[in-house]
PDB file of N, CA and C in Angstrom:
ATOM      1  N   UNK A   1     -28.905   1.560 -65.576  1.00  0.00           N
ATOM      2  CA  UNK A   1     -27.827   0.626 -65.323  1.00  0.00           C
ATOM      3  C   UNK A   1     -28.043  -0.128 -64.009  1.00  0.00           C
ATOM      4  N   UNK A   2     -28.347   0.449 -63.210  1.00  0.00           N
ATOM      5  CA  UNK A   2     -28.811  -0.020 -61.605  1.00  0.00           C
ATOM      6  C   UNK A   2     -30.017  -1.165 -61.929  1.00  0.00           C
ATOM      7  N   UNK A   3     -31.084  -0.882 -62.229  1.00  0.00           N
ATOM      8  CA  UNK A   3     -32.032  -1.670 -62.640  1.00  0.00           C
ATOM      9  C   UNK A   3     -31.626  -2.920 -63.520  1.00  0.00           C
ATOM     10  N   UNK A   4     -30.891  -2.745 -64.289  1.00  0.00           N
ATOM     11  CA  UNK A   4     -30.226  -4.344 -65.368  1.00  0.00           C
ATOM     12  C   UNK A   4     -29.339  -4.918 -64.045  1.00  0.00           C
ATOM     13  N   UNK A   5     -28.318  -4.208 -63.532  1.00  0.00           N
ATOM     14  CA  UNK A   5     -27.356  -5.429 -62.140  1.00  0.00           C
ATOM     15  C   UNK A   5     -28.559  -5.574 -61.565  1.00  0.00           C
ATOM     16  N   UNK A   6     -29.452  -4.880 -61.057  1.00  0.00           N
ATOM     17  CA  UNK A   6     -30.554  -5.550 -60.526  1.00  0.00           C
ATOM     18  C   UNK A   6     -31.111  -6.873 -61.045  1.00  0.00           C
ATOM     19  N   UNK A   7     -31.945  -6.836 -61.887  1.00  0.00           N
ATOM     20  CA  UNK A   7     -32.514  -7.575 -62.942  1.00  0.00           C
ATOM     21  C   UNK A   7     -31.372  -9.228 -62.971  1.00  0.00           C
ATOM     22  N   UNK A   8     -30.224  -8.409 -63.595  1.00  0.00           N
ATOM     23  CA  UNK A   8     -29.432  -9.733 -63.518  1.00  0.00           C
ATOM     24  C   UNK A   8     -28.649 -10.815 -61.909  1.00  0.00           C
ATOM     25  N   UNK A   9     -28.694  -9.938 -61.094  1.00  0.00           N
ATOM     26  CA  UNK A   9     -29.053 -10.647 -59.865  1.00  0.00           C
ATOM     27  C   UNK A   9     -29.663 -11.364 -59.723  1.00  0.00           C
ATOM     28  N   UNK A  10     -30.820 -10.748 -59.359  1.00  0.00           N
ATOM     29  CA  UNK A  10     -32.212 -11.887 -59.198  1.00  0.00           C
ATOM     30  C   UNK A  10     -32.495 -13.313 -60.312  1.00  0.00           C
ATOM     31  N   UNK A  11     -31.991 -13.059 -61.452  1.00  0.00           N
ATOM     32  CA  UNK A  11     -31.940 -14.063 -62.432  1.00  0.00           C
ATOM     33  C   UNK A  11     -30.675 -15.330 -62.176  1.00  0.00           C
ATOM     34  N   UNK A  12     -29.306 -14.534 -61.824  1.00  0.00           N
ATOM     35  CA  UNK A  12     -28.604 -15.319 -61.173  1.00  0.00           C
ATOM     36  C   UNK A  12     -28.960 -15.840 -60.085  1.00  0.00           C
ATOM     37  N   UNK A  13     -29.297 -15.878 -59.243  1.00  0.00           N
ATOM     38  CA  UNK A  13     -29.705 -16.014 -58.154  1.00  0.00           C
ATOM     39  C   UNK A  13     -31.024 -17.539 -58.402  1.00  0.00           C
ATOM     40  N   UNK A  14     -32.174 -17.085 -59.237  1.00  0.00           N
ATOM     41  CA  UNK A  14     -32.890 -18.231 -59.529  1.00  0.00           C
ATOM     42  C   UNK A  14     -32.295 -19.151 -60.366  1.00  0.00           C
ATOM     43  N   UNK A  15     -31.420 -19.322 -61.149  1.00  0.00           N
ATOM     44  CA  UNK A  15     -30.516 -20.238 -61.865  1.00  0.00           C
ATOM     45  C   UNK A  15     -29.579 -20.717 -61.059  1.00  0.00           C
ATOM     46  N   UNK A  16     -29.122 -20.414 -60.041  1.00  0.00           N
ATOM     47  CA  UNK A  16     -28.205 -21.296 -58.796  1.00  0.00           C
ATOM     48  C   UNK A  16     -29.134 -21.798 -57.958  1.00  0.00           C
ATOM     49  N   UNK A  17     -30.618 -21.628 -57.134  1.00  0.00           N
ATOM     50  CA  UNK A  17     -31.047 -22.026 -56.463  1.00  0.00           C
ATOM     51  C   UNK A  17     -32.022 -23.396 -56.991  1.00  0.00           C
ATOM     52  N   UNK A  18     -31.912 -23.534 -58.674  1.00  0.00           N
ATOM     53  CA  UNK A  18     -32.766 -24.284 -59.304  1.00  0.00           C
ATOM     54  C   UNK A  18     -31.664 -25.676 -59.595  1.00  0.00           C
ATOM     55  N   UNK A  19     -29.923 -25.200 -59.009  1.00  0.00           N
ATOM     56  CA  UNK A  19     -29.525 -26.634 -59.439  1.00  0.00           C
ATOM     57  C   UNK A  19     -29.146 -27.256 -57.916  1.00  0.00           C
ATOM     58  N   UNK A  20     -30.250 -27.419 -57.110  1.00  0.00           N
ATOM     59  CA  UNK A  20     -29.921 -27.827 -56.064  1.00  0.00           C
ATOM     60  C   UNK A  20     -29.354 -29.616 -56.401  1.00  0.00           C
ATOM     61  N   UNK A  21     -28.839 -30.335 -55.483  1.00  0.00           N
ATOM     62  CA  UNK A  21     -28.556 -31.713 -55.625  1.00  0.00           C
ATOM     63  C   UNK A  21     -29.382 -32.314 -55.155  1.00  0.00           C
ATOM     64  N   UNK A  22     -29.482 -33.527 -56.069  1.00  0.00           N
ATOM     65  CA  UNK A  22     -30.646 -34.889 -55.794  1.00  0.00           C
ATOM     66  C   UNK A  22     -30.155 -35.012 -54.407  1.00  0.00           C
ATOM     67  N   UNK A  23     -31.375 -35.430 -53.231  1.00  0.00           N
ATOM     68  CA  UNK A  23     -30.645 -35.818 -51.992  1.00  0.00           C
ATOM     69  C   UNK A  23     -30.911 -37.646 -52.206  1.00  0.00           C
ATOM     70  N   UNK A  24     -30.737 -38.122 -51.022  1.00  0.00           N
ATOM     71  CA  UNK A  24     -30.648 -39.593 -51.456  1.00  0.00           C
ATOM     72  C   UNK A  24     -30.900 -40.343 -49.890  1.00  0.00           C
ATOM     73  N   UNK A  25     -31.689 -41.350 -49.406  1.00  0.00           N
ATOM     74  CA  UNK A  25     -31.779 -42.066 -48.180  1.00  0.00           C
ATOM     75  C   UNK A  25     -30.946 -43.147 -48.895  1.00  0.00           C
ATOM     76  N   UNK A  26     -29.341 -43.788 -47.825  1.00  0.00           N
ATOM     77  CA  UNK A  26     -29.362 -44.805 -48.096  1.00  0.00           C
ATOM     78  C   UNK A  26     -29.161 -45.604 -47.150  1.00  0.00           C
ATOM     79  N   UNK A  27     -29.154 -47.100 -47.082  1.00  0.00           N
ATOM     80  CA  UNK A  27     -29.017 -48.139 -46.704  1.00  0.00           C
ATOM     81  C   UNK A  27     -27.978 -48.839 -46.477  1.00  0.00           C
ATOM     82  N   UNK A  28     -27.415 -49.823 -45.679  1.00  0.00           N
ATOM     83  CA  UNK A  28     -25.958 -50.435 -45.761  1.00  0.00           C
ATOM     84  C   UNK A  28     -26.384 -51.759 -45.559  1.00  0.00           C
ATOM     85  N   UNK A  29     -25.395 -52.471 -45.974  1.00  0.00           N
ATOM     86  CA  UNK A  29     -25.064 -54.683 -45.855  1.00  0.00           C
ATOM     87  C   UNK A  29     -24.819 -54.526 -44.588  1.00  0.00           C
ATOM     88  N   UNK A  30     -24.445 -55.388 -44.032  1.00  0.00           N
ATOM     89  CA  UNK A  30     -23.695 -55.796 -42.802  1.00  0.00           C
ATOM     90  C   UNK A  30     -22.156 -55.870 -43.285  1.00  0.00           C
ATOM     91  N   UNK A  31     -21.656 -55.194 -42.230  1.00  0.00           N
ATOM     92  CA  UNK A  31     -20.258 -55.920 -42.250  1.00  0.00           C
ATOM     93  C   UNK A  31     -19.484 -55.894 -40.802  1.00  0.00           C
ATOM     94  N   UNK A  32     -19.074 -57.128 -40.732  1.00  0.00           N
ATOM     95  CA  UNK A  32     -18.730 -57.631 -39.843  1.00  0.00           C
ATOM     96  C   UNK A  32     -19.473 -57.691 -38.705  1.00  0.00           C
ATOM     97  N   UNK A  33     -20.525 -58.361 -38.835  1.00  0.00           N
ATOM     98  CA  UNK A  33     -21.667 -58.023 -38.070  1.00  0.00           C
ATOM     99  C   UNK A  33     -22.509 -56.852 -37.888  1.00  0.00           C
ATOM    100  N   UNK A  34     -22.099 -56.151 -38.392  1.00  0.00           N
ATOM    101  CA  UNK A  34     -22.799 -54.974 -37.691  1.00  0.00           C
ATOM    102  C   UNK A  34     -23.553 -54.171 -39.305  1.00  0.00           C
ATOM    103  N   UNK A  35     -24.695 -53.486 -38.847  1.00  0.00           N
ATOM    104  CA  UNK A  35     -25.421 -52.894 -40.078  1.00  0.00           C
ATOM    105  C   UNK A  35     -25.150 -51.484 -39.420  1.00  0.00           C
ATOM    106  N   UNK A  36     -24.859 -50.746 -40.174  1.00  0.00           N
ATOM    107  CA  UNK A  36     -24.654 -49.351 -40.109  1.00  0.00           C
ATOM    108  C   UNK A  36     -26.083 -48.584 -40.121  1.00  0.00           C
ATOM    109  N   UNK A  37     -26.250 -47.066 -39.681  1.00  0.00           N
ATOM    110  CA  UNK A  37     -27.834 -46.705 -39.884  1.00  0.00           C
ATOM    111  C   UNK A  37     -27.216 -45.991 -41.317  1.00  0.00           C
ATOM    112  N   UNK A  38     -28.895 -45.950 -41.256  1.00  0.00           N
ATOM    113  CA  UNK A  38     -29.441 -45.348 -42.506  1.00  0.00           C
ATOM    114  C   UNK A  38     -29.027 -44.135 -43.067  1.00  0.00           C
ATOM    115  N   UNK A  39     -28.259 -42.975 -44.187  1.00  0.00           N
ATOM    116  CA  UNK A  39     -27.661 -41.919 -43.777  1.00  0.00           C
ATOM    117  C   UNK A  39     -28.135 -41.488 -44.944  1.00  0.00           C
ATOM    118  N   UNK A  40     -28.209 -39.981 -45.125  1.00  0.00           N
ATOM    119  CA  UNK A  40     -28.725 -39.181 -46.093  1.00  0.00           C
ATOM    120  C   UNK A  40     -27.837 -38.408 -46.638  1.00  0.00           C
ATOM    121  N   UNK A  41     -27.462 -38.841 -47.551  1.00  0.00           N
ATOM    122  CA  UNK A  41     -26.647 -38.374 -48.872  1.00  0.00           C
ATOM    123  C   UNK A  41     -27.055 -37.421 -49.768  1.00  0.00           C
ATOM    124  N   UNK A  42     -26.258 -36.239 -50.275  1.00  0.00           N
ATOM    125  CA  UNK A  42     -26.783 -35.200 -51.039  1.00  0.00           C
ATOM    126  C   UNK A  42     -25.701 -35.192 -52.238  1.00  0.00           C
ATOM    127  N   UNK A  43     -25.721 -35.430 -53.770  1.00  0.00           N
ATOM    128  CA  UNK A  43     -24.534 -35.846 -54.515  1.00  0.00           C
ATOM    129  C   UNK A  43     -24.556 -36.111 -55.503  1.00  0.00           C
ATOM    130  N   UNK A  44     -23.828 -36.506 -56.514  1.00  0.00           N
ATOM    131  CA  UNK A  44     -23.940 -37.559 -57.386  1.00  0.00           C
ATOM    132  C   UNK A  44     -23.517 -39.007 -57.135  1.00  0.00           C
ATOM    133  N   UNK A  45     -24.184 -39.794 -57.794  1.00  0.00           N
ATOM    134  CA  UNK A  45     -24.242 -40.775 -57.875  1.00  0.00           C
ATOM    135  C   UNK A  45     -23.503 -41.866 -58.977  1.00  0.00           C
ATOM    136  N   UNK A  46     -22.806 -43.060 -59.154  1.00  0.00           N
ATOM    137  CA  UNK A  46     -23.139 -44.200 -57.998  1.00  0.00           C
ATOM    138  C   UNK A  46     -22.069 -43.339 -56.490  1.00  0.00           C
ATOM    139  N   UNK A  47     -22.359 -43.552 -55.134  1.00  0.00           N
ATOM    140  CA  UNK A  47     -21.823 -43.053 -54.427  1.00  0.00           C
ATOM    141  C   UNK A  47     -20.779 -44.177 -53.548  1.00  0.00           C
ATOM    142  N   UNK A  48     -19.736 -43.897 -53.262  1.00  0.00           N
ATOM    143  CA  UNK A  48     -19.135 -45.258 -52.350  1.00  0.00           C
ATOM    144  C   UNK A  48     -18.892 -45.005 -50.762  1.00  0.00           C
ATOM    145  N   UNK A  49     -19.504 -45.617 -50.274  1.00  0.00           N
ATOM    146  CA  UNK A  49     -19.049 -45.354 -48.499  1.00  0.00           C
ATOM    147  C   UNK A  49     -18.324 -46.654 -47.893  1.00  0.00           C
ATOM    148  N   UNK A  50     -17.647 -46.331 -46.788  1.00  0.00           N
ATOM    149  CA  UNK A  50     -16.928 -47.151 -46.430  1.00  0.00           C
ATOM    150  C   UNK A  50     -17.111 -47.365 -45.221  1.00  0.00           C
ATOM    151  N   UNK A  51     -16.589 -48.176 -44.262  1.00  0.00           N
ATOM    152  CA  UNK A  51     -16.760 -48.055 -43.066  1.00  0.00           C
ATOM    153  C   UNK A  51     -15.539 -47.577 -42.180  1.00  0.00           C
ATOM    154  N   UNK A  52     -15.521 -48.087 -40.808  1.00  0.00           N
ATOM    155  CA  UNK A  52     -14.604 -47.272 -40.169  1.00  0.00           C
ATOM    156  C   UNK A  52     -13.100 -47.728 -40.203  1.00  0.00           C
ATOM    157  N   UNK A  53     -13.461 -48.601 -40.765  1.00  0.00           N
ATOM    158  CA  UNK A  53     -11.557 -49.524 -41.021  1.00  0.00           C
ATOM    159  C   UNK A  53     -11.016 -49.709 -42.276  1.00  0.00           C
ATOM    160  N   UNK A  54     -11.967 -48.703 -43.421  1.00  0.00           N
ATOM    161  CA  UNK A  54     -11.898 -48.459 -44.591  1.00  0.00           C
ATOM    162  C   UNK A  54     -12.291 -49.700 -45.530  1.00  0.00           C
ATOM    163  N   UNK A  55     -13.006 -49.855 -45.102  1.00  0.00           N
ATOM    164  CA  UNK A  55     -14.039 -51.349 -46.288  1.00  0.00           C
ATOM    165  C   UNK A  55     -15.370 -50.680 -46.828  1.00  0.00           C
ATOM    166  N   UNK A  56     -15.260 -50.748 -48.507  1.00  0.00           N
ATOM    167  CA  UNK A  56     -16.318 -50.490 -48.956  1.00  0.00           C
ATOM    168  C   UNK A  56     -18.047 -50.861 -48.378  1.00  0.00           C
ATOM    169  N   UNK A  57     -18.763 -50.090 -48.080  1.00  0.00           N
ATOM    170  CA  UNK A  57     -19.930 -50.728 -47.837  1.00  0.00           C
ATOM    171  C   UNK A  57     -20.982 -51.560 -48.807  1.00  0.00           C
ATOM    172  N   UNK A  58     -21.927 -51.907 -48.873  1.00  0.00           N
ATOM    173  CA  UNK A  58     -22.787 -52.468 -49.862  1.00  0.00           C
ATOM    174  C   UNK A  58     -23.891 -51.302 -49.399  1.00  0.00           C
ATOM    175  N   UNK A  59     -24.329 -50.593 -50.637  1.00  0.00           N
ATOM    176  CA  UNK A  59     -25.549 -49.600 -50.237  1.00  0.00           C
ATOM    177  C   UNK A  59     -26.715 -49.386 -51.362  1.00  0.00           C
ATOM    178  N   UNK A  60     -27.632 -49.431 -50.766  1.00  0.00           N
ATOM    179  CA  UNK A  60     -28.974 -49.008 -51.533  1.00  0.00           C
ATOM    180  C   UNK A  60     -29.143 -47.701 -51.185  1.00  0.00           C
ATOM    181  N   UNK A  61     -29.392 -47.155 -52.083  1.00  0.00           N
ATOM    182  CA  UNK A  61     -30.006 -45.842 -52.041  1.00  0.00           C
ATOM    183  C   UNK A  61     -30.968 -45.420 -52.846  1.00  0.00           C
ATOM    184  N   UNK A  62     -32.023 -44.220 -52.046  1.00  0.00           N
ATOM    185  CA  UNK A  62     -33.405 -44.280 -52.745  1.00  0.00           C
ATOM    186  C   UNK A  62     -33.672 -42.928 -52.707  1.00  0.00           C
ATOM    187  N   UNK A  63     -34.299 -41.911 -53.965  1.00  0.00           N
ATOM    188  CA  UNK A  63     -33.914 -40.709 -54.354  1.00  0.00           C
ATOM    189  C   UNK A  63     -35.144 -40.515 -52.938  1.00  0.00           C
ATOM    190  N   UNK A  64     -34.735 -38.901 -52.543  1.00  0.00           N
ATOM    191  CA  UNK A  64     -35.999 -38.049 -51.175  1.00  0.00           C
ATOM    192  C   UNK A  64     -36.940 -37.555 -51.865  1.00  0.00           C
TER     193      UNK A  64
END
């Protein structure tokens, strides 16, 4: 019995570490002059960011 919770551990264990998340580099537009840096996103996707006065950004993003 010890040996199977064993067994099934380690199996759990490689089936959670195998659904890690796509990470993502992305990019921003300008807004209001200003271009935001570059920020690395871990997620699903399409993703929406905003800026600091709550305005959608314009973003590219490119899988790591």
């Amino acid at each position: 019995m010890k040996k199977l919770i064993g067994v099934l551990l380690v199996v759990i264990t490689m089936v959670s570490c195998s659904k890690d998340k796509q990470c993502y580099t992305c990019t921003f537009g300008t807004s209001n002059g200003v271009t935001p840096p570059a920020k690395e996103y871990c997620g699903p996707m399409p993703a929406t960011f905003k800026d600091a006065s709550g305005n959608e950004l314009q973003s590219f993003c490119t899988p790591k």
